[in-house]
C-alpha atoms as a PDB file:
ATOM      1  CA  UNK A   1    -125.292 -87.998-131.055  1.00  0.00           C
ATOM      2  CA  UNK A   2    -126.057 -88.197-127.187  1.00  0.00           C
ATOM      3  CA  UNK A   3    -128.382 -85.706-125.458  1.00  0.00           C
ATOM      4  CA  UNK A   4    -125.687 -83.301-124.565  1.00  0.00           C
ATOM      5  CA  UNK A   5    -123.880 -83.157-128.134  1.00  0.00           C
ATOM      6  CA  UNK A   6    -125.293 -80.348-130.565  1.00  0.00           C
ATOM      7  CA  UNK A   7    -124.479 -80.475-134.534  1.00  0.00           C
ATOM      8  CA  UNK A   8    -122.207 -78.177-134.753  1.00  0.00           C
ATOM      9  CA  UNK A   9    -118.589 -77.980-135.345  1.00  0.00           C
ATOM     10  CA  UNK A  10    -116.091 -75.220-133.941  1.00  0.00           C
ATOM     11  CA  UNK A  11    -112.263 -75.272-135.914  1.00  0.00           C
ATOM     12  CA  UNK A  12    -109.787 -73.296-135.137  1.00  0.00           C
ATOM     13  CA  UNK A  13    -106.338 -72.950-136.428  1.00  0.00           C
ATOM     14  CA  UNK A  14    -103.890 -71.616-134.023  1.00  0.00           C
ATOM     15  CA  UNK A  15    -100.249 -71.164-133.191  1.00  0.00           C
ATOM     16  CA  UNK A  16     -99.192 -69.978-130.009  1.00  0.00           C
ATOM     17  CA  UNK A  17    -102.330 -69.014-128.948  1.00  0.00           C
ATOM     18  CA  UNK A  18    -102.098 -70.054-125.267  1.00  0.00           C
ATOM     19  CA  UNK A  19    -103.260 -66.262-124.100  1.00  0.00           C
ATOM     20  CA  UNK A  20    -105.906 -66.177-127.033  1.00  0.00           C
ATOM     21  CA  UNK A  21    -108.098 -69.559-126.631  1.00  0.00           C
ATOM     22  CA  UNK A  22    -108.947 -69.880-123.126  1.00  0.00           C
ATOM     23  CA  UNK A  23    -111.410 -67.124-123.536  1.00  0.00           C
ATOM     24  CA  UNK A  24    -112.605 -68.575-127.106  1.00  0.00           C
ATOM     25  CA  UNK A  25    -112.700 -72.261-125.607  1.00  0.00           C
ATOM     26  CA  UNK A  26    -115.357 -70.980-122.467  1.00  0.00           C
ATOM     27  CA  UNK A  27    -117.479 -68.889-125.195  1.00  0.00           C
ATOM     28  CA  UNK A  28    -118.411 -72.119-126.739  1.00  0.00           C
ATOM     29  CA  UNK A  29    -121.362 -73.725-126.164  1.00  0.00           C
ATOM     30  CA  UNK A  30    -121.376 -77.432-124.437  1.00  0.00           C
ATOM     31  CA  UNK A  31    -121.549 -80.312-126.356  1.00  0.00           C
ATOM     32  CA  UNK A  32    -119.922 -78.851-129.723  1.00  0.00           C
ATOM     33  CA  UNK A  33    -117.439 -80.170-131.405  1.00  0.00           C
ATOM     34  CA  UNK A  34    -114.139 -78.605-130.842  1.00  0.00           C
ATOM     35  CA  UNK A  35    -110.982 -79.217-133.658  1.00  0.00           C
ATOM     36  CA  UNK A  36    -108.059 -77.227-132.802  1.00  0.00           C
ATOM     37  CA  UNK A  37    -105.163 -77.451-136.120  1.00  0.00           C
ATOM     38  CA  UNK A  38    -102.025 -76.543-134.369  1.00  0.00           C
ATOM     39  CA  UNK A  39     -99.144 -75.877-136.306  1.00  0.00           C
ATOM     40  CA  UNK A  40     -96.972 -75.873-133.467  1.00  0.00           C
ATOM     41  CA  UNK A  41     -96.841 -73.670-130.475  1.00  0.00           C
ATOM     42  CA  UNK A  42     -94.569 -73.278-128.522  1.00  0.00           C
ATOM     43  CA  UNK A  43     -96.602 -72.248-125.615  1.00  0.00           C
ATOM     44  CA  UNK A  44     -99.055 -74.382-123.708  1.00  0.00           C
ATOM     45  CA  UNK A  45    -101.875 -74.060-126.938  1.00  0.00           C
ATOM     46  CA  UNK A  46    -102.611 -77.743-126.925  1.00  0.00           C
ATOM     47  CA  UNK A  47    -102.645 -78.347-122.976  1.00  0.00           C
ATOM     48  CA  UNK A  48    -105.444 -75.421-123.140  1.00  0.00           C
ATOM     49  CA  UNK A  49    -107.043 -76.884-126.001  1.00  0.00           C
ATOM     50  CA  UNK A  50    -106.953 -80.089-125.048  1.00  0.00           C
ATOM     51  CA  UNK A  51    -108.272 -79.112-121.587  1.00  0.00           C
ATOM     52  CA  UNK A  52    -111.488 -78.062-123.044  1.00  0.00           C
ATOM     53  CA  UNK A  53    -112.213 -81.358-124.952  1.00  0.00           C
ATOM     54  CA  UNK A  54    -110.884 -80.203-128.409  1.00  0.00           C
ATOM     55  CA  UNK A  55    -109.329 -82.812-130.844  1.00  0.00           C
ATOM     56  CA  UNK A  56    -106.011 -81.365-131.476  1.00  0.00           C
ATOM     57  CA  UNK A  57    -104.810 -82.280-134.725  1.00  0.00           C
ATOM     58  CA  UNK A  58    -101.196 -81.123-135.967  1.00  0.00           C
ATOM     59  CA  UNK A  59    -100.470 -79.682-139.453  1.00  0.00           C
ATOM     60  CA  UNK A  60     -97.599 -77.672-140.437  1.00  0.00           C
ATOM     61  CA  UNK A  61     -98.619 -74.598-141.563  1.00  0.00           C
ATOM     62  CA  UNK A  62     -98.243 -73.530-145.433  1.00  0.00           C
ATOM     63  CA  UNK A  63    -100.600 -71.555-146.010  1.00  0.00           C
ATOM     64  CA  UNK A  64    -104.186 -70.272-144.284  1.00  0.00           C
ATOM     65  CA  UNK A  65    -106.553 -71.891-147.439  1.00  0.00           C
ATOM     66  CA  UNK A  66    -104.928 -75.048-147.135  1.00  0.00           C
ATOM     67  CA  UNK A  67    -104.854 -75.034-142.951  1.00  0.00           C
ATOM     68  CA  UNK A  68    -108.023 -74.289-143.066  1.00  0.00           C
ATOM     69  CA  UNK A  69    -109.068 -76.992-145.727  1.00  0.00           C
ATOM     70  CA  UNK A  70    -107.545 -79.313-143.465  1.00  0.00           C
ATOM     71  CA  UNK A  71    -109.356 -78.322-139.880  1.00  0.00           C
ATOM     72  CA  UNK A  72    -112.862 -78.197-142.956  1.00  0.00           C
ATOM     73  CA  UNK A  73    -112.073 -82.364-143.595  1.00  0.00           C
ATOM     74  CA  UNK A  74    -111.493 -82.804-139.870  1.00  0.00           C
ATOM     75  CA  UNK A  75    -114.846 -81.711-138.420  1.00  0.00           C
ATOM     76  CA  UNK A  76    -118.208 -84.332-138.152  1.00  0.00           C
ATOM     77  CA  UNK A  77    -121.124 -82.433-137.567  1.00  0.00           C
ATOM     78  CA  UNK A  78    -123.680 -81.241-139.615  1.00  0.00           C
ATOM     79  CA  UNK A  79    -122.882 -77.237-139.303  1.00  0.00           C
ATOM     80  CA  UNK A  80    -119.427 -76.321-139.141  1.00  0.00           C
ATOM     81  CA  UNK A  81    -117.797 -72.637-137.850  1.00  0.00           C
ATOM     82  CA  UNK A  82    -114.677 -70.921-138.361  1.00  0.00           C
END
């Protein structure tokens, strides 16, 4: 981890969230990990998302356990939040 990366992980599932995540995106703190699981928007989600630094991953959405699950086997760091 570099000096500016902290062990923690941020996931998020979203879909069409574009209004929604801006705000959640600048309460993070720096050097996070960010994985957003988009199932896909149709708004500009992932440009947002992806304008903060997160890894946008794509899943179609089934259920919330098993979205969830998946953005859980995506993150790296040590403590993860939901």
């Amino acid at each position: 981890m570099s000096d500016k990366q902290i062990d923690i992980s941020i996931i998020i599932i979203a879909l069409n969230e574009e209004e929604n995540l801006k705000r959640c995106l600048q309460s993070l703190p720096e050097g996070c990990e960010i994985i957003v699981v988009d199932s896909g928007s149709k708004d500009k989600t992932v440009e947002v998302a992806a304008s903060y630094g997160a890894i946008v991953k794509y899943r179609l959405f089934d259920n919330y356990a098993n979205q969830k699950n998946f953005a859980l086997s995506c993150a790296t760091r040590g403590w993860i939040f939901h």
